[in-house]
C-alpha atoms as a PDB file:
ATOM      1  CA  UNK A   1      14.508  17.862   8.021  1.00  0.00           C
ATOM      2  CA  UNK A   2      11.448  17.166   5.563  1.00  0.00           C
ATOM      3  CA  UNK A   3      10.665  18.417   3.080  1.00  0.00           C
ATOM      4  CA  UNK A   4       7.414  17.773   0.395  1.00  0.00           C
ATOM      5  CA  UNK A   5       8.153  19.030  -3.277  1.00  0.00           C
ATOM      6  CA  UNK A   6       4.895  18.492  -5.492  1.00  0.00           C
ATOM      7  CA  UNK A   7       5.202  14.593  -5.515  1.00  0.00           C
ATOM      8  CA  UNK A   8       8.475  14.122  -3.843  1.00  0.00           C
ATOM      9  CA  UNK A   9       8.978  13.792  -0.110  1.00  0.00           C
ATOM     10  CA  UNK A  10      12.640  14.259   1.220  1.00  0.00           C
ATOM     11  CA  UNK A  11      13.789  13.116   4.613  1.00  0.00           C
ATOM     12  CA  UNK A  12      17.227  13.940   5.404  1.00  0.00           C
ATOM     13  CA  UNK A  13      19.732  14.255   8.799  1.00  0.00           C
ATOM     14  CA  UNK A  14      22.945  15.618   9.728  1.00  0.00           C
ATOM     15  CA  UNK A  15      24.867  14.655  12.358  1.00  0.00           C
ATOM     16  CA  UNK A  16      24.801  16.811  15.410  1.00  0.00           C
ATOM     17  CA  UNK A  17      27.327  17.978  17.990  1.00  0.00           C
ATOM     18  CA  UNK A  18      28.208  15.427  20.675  1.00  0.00           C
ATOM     19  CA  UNK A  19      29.989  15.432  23.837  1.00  0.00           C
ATOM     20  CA  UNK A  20      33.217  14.200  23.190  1.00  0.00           C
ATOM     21  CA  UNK A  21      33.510  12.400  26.854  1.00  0.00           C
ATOM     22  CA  UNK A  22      30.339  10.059  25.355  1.00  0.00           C
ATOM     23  CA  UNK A  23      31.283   6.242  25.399  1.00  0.00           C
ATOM     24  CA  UNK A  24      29.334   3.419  24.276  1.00  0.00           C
ATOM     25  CA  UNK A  25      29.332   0.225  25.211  1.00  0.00           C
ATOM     26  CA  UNK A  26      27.904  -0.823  20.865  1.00  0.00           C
ATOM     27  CA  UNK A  27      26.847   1.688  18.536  1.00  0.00           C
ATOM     28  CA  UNK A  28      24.722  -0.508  16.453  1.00  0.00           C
ATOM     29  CA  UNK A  29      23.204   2.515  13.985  1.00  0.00           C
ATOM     30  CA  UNK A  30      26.150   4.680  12.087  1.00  0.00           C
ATOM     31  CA  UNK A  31      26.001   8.446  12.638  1.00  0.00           C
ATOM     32  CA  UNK A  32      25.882  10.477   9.642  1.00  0.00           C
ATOM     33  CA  UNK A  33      23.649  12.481   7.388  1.00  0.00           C
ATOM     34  CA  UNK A  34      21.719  10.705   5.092  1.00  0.00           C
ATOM     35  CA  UNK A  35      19.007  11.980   2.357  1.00  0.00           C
ATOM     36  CA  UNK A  36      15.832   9.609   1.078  1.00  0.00           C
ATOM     37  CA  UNK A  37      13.645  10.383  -1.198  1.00  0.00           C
ATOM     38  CA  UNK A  38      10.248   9.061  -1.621  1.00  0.00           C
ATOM     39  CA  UNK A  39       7.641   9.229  -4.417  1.00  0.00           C
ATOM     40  CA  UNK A  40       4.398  10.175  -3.182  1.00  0.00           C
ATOM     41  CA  UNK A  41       1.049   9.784  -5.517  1.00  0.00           C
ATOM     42  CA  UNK A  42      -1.255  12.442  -6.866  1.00  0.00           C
ATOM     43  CA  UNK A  43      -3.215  14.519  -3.798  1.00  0.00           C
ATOM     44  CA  UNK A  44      -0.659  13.188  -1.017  1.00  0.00           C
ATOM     45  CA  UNK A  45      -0.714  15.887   1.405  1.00  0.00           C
ATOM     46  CA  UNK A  46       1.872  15.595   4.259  1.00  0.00           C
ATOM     47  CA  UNK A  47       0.216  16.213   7.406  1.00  0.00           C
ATOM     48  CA  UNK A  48       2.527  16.229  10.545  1.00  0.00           C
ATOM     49  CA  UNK A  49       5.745  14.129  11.813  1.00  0.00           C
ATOM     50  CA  UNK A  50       6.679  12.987  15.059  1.00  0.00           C
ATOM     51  CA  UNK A  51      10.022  11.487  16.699  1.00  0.00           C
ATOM     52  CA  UNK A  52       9.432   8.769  19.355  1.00  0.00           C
ATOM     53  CA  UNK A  53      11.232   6.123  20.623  1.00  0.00           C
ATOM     54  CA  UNK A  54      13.834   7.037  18.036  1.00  0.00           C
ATOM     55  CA  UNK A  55      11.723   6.537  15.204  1.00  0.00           C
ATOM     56  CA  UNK A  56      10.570   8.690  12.681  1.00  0.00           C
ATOM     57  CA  UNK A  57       6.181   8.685  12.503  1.00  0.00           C
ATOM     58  CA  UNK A  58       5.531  10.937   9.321  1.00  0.00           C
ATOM     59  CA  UNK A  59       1.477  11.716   8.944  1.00  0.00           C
ATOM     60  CA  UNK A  60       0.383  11.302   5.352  1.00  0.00           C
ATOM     61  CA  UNK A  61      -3.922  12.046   4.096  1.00  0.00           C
ATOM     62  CA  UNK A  62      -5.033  11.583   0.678  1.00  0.00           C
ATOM     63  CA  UNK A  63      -6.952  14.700  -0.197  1.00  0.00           C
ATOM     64  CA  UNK A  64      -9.150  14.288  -3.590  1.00  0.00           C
ATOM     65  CA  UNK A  65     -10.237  16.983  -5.123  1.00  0.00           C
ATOM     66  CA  UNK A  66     -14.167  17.096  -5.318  1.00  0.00           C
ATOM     67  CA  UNK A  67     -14.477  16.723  -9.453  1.00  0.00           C
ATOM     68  CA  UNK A  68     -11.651  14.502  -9.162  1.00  0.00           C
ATOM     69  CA  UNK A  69     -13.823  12.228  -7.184  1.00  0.00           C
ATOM     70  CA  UNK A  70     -15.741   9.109  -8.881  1.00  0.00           C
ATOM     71  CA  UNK A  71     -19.549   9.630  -9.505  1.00  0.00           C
ATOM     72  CA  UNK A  72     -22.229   7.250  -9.492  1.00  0.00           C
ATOM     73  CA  UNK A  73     -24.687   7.761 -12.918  1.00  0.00           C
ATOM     74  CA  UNK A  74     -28.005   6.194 -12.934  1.00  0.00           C
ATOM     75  CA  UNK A  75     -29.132   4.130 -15.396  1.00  0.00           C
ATOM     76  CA  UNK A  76     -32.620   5.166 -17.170  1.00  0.00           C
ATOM     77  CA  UNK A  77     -34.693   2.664 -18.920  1.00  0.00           C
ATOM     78  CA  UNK A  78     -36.793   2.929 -22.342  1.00  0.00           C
ATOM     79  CA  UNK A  79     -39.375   1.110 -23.533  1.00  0.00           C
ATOM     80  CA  UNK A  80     -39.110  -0.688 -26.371  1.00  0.00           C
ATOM     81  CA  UNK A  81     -42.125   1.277 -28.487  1.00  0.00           C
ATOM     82  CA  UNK A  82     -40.633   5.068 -27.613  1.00  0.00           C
ATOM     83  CA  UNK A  83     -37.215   3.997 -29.256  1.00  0.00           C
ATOM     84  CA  UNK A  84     -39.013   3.459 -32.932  1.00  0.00           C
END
């Protein structure tokens, strides 16, 4: 499950059913639920996840707002004589 809260992201999972008749040979990863939280800056917009291969593959953009943005100013010039 995932879940985005203003600047919080929260990944957790429970443990499912299994088939009790299931044997492994190692278990190398533990099986139970588990919650993380991660901070996530200003305009972080979560975009998509994916499971592959057993790994998580969350899609995060940065999305600045347009006046949030930085602009460029020019730089007049003045003569010396106009500033008297």
């Amino acid at each position: 499950d995932i879940t985005q809260q203003k600047n919080s992201l929260i990944v957790a999972g429970k443990k499912g059913a299994r088939n009790q008749d299931t044997k492994f040979l190692y278990q190398g990863i533990a099986e139970r639920d588990f919650e993380r939280k991660f901070q996530l800056d200003d305009h972080i917009k979560v975009t998509g996840a994916d499971m592959e291969n057993g790994m998580l593959h969350i899609d995060l953009v940065r999305e600045v707002p347009e006046e949030e943005k930085p602009r460029r100013i020019e730089i007049g010039s003045r003569s010396l004589e106009s500033a008297e």
